[in-house]
Protein backbone atom coordinates (compact mmCIF):
# COMPACT_ATOMS: atom_id res chain seq x y z
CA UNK A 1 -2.17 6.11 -2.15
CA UNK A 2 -4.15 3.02 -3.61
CA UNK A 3 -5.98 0.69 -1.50
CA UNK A 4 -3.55 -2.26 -1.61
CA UNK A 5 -0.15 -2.31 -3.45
CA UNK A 6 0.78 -2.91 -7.06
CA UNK A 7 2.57 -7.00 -6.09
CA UNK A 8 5.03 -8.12 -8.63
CA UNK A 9 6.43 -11.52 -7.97
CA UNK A 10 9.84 -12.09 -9.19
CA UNK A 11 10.30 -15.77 -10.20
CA UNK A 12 13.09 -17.93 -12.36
CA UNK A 13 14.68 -21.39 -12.07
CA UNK A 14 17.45 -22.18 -9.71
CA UNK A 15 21.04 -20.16 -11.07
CA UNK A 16 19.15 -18.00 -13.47
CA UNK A 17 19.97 -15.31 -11.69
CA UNK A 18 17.18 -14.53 -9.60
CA UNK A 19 18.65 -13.36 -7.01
CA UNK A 20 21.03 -10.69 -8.75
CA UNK A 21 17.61 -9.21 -10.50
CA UNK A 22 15.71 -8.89 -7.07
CA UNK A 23 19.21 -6.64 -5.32
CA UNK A 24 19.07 -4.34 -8.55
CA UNK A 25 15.28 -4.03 -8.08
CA UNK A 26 15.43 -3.77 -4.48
CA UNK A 27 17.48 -0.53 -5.30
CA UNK A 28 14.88 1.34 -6.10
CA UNK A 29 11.59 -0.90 -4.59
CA UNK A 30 11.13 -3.06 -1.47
CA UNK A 31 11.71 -7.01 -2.31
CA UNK A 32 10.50 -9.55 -0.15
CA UNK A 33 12.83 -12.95 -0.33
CA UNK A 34 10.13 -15.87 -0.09
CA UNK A 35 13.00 -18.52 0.71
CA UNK A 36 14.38 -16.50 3.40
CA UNK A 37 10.93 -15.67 5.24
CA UNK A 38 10.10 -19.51 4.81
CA UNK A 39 13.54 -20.33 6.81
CA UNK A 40 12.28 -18.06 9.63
CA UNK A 41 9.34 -19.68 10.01
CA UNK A 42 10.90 -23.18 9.70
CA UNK A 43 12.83 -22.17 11.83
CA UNK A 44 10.51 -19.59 14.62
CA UNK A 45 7.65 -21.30 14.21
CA UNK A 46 6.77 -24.18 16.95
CA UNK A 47 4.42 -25.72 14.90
CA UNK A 48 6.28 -25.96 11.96
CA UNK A 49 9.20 -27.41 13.39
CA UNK A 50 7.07 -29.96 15.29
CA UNK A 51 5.58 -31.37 11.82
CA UNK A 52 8.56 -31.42 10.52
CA UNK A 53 10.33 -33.54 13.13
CA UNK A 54 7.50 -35.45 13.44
CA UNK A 55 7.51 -35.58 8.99
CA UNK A 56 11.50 -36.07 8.31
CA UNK A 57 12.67 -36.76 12.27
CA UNK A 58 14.80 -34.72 14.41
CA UNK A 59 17.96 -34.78 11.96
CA UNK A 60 16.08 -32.09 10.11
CA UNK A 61 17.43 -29.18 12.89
CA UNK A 62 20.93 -28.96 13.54
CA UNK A 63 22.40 -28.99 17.41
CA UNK A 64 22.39 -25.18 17.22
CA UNK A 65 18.27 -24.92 16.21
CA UNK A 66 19.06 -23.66 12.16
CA UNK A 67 17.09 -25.34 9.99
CA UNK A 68 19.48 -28.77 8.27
CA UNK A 69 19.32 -28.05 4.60
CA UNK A 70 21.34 -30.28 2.84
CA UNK A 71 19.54 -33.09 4.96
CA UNK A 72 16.22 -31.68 4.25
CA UNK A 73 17.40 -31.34 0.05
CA UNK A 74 18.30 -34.99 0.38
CA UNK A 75 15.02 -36.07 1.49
CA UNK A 76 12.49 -33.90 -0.97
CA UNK A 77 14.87 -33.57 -4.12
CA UNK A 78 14.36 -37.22 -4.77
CA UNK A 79 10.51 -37.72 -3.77
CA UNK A 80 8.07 -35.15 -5.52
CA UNK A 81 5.42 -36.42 -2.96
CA UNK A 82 7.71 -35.68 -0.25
CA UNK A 83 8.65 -32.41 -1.38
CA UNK A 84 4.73 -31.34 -1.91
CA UNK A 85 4.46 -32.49 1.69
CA UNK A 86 7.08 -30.42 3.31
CA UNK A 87 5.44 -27.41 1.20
CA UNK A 88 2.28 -28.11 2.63
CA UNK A 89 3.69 -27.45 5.75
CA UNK A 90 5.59 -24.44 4.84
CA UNK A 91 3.51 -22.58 1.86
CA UNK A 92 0.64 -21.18 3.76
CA UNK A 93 2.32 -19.94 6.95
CA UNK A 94 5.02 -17.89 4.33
CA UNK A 95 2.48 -16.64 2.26
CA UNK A 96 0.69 -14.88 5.10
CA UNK A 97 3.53 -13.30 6.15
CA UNK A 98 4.44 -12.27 2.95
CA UNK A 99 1.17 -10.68 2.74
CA UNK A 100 1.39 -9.23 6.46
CA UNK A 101 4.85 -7.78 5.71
CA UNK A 102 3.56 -6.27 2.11
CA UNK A 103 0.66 -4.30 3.85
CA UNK A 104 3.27 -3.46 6.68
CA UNK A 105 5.00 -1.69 3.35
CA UNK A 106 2.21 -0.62 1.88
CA UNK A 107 0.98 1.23 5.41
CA UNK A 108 4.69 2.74 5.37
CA UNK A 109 4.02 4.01 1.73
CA UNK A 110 5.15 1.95 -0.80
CA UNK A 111 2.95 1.74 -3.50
CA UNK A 112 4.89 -1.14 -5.41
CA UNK A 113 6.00 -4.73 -3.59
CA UNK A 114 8.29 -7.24 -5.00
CA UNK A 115 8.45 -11.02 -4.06
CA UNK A 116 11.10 -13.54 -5.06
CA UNK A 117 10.21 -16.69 -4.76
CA UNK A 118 11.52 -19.48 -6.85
CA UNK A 119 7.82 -21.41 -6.89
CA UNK A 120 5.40 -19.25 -8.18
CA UNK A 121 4.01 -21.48 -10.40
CA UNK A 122 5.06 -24.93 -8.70
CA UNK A 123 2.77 -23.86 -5.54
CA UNK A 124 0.06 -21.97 -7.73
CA UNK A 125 0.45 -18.22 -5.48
CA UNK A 126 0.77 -16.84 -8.94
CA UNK A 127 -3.00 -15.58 -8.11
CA UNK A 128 -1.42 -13.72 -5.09
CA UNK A 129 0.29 -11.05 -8.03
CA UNK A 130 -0.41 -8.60 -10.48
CA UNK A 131 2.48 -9.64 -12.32
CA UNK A 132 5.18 -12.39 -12.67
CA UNK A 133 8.09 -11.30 -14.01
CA UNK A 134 10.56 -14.58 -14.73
CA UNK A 135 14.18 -14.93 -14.68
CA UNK A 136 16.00 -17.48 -17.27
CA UNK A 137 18.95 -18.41 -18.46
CA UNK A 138 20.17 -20.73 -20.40
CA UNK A 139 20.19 -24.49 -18.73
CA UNK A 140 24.02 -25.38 -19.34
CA UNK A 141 24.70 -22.10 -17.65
CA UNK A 142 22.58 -22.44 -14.47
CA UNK A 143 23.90 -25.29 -14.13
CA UNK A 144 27.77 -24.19 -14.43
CA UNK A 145 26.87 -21.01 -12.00
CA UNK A 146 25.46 -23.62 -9.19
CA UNK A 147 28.14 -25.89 -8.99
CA UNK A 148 30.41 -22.73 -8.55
CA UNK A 149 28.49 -21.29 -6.30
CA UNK A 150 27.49 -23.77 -3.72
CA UNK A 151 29.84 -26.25 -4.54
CA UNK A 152 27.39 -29.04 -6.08
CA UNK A 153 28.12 -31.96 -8.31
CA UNK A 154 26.41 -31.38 -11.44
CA UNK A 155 23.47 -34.72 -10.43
CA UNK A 156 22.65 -32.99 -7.56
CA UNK A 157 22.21 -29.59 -9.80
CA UNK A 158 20.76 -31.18 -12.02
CA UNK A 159 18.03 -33.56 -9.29
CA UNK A 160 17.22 -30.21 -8.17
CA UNK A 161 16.11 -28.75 -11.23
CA UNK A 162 13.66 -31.25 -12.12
CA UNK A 163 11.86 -30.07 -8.91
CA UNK A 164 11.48 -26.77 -11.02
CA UNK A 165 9.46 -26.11 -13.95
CA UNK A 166 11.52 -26.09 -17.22
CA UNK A 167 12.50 -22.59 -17.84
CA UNK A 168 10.48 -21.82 -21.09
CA UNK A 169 7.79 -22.70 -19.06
CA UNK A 170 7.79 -20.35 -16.41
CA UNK A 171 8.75 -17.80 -19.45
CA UNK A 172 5.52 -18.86 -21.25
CA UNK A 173 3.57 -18.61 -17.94
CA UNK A 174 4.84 -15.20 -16.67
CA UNK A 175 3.88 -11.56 -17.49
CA UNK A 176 7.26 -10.53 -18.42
CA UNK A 177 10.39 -12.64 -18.95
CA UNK A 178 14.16 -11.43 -18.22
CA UNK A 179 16.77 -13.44 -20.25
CA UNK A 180 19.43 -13.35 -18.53
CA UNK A 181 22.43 -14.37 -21.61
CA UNK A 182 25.05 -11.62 -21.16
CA UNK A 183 27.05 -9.71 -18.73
CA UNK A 184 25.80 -8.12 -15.46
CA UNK A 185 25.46 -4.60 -17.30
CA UNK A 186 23.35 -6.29 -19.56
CA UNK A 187 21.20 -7.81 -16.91
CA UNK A 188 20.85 -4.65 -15.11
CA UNK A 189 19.86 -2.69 -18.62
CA UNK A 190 16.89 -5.22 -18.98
CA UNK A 191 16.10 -5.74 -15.70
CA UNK A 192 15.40 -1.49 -15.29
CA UNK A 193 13.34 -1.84 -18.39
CA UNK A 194 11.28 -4.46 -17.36
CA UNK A 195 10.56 -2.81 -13.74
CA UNK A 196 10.32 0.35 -15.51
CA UNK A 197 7.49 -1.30 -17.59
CA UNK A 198 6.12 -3.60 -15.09
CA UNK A 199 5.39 -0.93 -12.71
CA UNK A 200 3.69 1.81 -14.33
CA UNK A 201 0.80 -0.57 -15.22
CA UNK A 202 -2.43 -0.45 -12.59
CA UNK A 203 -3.04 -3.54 -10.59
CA UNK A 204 -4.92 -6.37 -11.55
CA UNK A 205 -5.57 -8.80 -8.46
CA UNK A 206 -9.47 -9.25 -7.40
CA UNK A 207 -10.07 -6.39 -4.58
């Protein structure tokens, strides 16, 4: 077994399907959901949820402890600087438990280690991977998918994209680049290819 495992971070803009790509991946190789072990510590962590009280105020938990989304999304969508601040926060304690939980995988024998996370690029961990492999689709239909799915106006879509990077460039930036046009069967055939390719290929990170 190598040293450290092969780490291929899964990436794309908000609705380009992202999330569909990492459940037919994670058929076959562990994925680690970025957003979901950020919410955890937001959420577990007493020191993150004291600077963010003490950043946003106390409307940022809800009654019950969980972590209050849409206020926090009202706050940072509109205010880049705001936004960088509450990933100051939340960035470096949810990369090193990406990395813990990786070598956790990696002790338990997996050789290969997926990561979806929606800001590769935005918070500059694309050093952290041996590849990027980006999601797209086109713009119109993010945007269509989003409202559907979560019930958005198409502003608020929209004011959350621009906290994104355009999705050409996170194509142009990435290793390899899933276009995600067609039907589900289609997504699936290029999404096996690209996994296919993406992990026969040795490792690249600094040792």
């Amino acid at each position: 077994m190598a040293e450290q495992p092969l780490l291929i971070g899964l990436t794309g803009s908000i609705g380009a399907g992202k999330s569909t790509v990492a459940e037919i991946i994670a058929e076959q190789y562990p994925v680690l959901i970025a957003d979901r072990i950020a919410r955890d510590i937001m959420e577990q962590d007493d020191a993150v949820r004291s600077a963010l009280i003490d950043a946003f105020g106390v409307q940022t938990y809800l009654s019950d402890g969980s972590l209050n989304r849409s206020f926090i999304a009202e706050i940072v969508f509109d205010d880049p600087q705001k936004l960088e601040f509450l990933n100051s926060i939340v960035h470096p304690p949810t990369i090193d438990r990406i990395m813990e939980q990786a070598a956790a995988l990696h002790a338990n024998g997996a050789d290969v280690v997926f990561i979806e996370s929606a800001l590769v690029f935005e918070a500059g961990t694309q050093g952290l991977y041996d590849y990027v492999i980006a999601v797209i689709c086109p713009v119109d239909k993010a945007v269509e998918r989003i409202m559907k799915r979560d019930g958005l106006s198409e502003h608020d879509v929209r004011r959350r994209m621009r906290s994104q990077l355009p999705p050409d460039e996170k194509a142009e930036r990435a290793d390899f680049t899933i276009r995600n046009n067609g039907t589900l069967e289609d997504l699936r055939r290029s999404t096996t290819g690209v996994v296919g390719i993406v992990t026969r290929l040795g490792g690249r990170r600094n040792p």
